[in-house]
C-alpha atoms as a PDB file:
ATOM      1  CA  UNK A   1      -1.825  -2.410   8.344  1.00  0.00           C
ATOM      2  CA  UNK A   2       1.328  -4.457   7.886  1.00  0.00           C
ATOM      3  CA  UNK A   3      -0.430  -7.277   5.905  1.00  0.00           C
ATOM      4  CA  UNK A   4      -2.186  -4.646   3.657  1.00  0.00           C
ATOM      5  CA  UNK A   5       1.481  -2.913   2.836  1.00  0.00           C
ATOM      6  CA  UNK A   6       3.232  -6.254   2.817  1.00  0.00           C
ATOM      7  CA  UNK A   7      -0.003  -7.727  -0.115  1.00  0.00           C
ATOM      8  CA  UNK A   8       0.084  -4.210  -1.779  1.00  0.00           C
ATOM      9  CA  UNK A   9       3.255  -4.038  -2.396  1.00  0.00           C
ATOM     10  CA  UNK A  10       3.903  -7.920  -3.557  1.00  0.00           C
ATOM     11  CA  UNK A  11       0.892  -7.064  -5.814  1.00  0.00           C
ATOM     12  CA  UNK A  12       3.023  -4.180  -7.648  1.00  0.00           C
ATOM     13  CA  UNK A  13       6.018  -6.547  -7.849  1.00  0.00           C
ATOM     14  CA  UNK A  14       4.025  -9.375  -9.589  1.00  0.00           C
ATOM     15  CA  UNK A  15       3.550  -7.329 -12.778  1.00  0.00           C
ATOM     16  CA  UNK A  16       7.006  -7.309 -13.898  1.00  0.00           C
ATOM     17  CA  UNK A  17       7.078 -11.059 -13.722  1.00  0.00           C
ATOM     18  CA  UNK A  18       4.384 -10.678 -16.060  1.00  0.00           C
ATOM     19  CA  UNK A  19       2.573 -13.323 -13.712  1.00  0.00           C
ATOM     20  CA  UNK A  20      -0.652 -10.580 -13.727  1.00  0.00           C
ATOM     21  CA  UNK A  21      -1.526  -9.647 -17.325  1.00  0.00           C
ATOM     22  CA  UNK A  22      -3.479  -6.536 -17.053  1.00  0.00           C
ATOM     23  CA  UNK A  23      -2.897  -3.134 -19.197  1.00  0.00           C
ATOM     24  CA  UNK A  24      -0.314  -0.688 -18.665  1.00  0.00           C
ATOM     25  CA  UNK A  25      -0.749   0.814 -15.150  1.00  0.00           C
ATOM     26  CA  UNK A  26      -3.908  -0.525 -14.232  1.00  0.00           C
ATOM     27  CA  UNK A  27      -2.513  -2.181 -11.238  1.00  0.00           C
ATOM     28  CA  UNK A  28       0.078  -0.500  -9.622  1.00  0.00           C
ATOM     29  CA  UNK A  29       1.666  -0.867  -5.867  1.00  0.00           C
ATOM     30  CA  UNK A  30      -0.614   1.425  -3.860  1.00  0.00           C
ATOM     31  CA  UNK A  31       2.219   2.257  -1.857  1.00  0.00           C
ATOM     32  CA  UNK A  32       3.525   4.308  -4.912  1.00  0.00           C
ATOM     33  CA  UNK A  33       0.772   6.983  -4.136  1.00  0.00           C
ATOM     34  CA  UNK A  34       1.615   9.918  -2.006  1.00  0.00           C
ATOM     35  CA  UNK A  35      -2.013   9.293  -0.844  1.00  0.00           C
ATOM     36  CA  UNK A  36      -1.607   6.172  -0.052  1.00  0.00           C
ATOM     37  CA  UNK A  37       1.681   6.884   2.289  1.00  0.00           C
ATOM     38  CA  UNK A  38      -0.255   9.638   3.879  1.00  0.00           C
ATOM     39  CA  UNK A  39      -3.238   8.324   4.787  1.00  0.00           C
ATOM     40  CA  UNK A  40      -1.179   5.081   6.595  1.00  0.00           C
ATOM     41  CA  UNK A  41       0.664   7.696   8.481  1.00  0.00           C
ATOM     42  CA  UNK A  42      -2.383  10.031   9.454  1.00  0.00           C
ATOM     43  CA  UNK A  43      -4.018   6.735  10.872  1.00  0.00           C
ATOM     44  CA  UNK A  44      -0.896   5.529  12.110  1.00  0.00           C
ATOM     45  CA  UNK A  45      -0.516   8.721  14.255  1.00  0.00           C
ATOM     46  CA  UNK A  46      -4.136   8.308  15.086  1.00  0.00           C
ATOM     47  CA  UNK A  47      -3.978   5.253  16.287  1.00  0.00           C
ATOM     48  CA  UNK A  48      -0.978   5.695  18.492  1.00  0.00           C
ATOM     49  CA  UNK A  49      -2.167   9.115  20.150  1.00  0.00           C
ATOM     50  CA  UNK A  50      -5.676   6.930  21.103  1.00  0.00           C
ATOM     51  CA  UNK A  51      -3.865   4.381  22.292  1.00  0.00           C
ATOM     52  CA  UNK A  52      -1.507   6.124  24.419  1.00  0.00           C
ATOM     53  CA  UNK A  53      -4.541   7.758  26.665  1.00  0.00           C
END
């Protein structure tokens, strides 16, 4: 989970540098979703509750 946050969110950081050329908001830090954030935490809480029994 950490390397998929730490890759998503380098990947949204790259397009300022203009190092990426794709259109306007076609690639965008998943992170920036209130889906995204949510899901991570569902599975995050998940995860921990399994792993705790």
């Amino acid at each position: 989970m950490f390397l998929f946050i730490f890759v998503s969110n380098w990947s949204g950081a790259l397009l300022p540098w203009k190092i990426i050329e794709l259109p306007h908001g076609e690639l965008a830090a998943p992170t920036n979703d209130i889906n995204t954030t949510v899901a991570l935490a569902l599975l995050t809480v998940v995860e921990t509750s399994i792993l705790e029994d």
